[in-house]
N, C-alpha and C. Protein backbone atom coordinates (compact mmCIF):
# COMPACT_ATOMS: atom_id res chain seq x y z
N UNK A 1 -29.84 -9.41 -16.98
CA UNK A 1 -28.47 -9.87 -16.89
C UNK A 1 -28.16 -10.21 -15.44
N UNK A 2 -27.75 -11.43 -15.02
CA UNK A 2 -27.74 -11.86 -13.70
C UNK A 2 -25.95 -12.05 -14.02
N UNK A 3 -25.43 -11.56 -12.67
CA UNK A 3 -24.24 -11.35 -12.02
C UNK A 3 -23.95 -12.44 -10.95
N UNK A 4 -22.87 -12.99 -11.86
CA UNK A 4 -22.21 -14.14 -10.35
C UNK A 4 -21.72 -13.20 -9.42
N UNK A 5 -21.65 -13.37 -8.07
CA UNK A 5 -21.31 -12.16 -7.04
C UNK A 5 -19.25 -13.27 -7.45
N UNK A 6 -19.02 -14.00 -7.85
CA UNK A 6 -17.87 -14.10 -7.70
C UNK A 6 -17.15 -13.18 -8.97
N UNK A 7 -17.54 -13.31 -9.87
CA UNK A 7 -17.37 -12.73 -11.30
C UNK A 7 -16.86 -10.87 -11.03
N UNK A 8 -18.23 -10.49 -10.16
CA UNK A 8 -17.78 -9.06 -9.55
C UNK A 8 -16.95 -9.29 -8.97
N UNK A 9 -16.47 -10.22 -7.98
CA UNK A 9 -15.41 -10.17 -7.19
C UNK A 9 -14.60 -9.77 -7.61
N UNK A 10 -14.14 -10.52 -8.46
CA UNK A 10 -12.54 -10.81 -9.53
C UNK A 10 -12.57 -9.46 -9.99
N UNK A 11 -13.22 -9.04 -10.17
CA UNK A 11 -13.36 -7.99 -11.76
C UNK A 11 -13.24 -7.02 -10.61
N UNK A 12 -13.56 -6.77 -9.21
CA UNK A 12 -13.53 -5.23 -8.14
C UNK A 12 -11.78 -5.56 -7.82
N UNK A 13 -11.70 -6.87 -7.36
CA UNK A 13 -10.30 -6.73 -6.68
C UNK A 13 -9.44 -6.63 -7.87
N UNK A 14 -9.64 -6.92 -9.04
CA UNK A 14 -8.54 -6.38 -10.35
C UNK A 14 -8.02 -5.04 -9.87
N UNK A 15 -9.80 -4.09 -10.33
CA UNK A 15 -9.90 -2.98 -10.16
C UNK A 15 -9.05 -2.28 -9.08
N UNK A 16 -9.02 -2.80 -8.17
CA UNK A 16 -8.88 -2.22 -6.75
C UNK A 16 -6.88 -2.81 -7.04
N UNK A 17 -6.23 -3.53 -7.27
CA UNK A 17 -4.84 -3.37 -7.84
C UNK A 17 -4.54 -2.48 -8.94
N UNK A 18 -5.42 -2.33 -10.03
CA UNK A 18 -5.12 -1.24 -10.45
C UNK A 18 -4.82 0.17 -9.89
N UNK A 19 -6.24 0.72 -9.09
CA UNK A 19 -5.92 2.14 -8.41
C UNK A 19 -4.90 1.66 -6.89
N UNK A 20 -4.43 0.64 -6.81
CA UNK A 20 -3.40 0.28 -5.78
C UNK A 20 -1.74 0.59 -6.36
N UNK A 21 -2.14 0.31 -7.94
CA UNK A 21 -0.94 0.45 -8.67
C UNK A 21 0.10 -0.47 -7.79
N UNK A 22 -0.77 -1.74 -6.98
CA UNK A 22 0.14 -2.82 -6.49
C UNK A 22 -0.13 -4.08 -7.22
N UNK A 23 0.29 -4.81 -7.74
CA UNK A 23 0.19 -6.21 -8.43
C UNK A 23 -0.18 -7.31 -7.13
N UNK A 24 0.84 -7.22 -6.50
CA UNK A 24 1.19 -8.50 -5.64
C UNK A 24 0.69 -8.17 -4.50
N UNK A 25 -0.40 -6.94 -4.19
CA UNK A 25 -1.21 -6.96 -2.83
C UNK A 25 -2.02 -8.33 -2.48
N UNK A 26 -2.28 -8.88 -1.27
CA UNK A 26 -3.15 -9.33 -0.98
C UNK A 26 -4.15 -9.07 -0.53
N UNK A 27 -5.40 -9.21 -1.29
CA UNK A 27 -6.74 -8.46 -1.73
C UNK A 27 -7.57 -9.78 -0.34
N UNK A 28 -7.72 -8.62 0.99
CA UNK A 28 -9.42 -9.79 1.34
C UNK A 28 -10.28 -9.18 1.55
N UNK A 29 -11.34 -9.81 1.21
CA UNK A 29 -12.83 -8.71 0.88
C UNK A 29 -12.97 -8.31 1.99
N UNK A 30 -12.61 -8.73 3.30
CA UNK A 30 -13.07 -7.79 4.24
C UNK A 30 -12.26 -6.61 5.19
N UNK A 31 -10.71 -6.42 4.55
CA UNK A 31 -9.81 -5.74 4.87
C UNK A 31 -10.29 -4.39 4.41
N UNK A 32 -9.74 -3.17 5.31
CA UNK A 32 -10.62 -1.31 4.96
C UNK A 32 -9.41 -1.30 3.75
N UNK A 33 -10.43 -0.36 2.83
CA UNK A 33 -9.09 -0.15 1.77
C UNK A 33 -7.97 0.54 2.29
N UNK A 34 -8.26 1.92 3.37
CA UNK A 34 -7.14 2.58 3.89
C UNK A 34 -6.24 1.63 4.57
N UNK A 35 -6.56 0.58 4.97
CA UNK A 35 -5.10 -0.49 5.47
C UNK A 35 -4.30 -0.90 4.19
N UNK A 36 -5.16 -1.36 2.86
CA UNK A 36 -4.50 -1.61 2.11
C UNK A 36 -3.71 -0.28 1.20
N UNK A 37 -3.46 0.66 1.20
CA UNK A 37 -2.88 1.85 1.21
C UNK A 37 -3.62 2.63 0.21
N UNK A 38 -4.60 2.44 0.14
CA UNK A 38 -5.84 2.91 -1.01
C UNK A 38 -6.08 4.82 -0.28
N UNK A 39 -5.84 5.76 -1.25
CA UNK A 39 -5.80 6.67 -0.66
C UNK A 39 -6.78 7.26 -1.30
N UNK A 40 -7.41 8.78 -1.40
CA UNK A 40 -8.29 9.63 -2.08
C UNK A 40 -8.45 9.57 -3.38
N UNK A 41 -7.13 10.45 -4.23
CA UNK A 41 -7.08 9.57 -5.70
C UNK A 41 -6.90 8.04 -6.13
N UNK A 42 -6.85 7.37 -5.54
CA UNK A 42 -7.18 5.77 -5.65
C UNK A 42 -8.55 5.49 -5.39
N UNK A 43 -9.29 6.34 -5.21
CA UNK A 43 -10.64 5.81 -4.56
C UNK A 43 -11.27 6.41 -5.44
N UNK A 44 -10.98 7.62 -6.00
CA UNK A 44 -11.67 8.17 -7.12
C UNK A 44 -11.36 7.00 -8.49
N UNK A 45 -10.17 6.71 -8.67
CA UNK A 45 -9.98 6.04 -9.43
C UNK A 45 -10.40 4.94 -9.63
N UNK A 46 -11.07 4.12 -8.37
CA UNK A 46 -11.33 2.71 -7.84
C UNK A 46 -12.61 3.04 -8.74
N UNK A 47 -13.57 3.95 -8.19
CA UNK A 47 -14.66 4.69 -8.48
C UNK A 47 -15.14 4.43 -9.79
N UNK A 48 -14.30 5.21 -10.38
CA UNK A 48 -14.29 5.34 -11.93
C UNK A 48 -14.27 4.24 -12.87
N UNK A 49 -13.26 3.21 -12.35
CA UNK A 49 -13.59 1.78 -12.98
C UNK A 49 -14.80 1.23 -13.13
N UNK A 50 -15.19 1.10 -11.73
CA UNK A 50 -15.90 0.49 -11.08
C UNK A 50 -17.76 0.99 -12.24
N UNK A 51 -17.57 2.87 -12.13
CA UNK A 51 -18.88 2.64 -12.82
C UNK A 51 -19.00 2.54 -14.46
N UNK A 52 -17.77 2.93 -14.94
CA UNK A 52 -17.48 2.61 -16.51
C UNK A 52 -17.81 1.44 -16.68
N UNK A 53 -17.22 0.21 -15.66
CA UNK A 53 -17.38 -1.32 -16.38
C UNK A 53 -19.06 -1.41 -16.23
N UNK A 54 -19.47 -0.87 -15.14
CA UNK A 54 -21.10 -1.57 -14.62
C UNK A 54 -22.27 -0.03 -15.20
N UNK A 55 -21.60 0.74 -16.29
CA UNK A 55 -22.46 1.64 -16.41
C UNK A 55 -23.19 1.86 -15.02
N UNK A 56 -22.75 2.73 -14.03
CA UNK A 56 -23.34 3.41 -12.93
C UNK A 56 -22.89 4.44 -12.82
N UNK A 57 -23.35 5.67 -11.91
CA UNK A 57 -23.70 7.07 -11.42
C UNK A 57 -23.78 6.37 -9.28
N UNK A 58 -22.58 6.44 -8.77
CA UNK A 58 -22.44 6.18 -7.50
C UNK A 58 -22.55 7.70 -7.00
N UNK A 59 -23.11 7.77 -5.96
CA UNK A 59 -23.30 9.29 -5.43
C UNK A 59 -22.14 8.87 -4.00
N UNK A 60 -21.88 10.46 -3.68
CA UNK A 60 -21.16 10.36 -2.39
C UNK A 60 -21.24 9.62 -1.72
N UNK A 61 -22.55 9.74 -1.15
CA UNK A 61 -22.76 8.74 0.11
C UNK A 61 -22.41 7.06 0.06
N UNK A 62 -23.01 6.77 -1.44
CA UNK A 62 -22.97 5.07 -1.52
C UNK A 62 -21.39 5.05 -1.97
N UNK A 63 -20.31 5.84 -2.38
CA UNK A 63 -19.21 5.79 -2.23
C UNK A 63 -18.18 5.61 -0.77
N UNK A 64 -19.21 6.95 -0.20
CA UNK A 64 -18.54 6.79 1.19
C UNK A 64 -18.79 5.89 2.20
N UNK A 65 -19.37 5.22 1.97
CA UNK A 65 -20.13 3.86 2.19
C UNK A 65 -19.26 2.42 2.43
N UNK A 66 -18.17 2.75 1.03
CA UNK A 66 -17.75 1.44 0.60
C UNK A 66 -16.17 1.62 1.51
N UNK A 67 -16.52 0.52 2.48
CA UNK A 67 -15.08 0.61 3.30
C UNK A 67 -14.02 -0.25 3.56
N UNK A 68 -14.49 -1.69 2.65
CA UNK A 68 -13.87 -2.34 1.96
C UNK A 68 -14.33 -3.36 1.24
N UNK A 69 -13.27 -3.92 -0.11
CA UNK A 69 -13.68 -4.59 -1.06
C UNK A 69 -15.09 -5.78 -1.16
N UNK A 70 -15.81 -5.68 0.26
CA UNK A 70 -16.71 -6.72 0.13
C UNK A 70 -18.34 -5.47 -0.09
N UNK A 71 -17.98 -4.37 0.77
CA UNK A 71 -18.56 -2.93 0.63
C UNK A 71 -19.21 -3.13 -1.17
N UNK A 72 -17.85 -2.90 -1.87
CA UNK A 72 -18.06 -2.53 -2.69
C UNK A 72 -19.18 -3.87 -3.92
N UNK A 73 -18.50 -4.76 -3.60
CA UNK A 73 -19.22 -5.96 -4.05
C UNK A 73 -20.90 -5.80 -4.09
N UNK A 74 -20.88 -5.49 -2.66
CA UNK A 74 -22.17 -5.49 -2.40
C UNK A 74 -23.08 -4.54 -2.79
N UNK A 75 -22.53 -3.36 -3.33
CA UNK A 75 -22.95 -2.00 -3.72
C UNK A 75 -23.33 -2.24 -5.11
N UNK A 76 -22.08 -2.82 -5.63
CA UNK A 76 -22.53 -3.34 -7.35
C UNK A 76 -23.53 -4.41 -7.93
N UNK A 77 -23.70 -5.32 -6.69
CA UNK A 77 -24.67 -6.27 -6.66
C UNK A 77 -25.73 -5.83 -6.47
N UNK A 78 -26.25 -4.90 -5.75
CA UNK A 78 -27.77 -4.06 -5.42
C UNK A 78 -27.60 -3.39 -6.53
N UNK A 79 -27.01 -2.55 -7.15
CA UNK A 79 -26.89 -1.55 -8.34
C UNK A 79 -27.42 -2.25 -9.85
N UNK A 80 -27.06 -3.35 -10.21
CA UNK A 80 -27.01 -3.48 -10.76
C UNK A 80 -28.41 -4.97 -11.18
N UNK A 81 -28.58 -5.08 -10.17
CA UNK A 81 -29.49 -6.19 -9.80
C UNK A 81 -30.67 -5.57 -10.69
């Protein structure tokens, strides 16, 4: 199964308004989530989307890793590759 890296895009920055519980943020892949007001339980939550949709097991580190939305892109793109 080959992944458009834009397809993840769409589908992380959804994600990432959801645990923002903001609609009308402006999402850029290379902004830190903590600017965009993404806090601990939002990150767990970001998390949780993130490996339900892509069936994954993210460990700490490749979590703590992801420091903003292009982070994460790129994490799901190796993961899943």
């Amino acid at each position: 199964m080959t992944m458009e890296r834009q397809e993840v895009a769409e589908k992380l920055a959804g994600f990432l308004r959801k645990a923002l519980a903001k609609k009308d943020v402006e999402i850029k892949p290379d902004k830190p989530l903590s600017d965009l007001g993404l806090n601990s339980s939002g990150r767990l939550e970001l998390f949780t989307m993130i490996e339900d949709e892509y069936d994954l097991m993210l460990d700490e580190d490749e979590q703590d890793a992801v420091k903003c939305l292009n982070d994460a892109i790129e994490l799901v793109m190796k993961k899943v590759a």
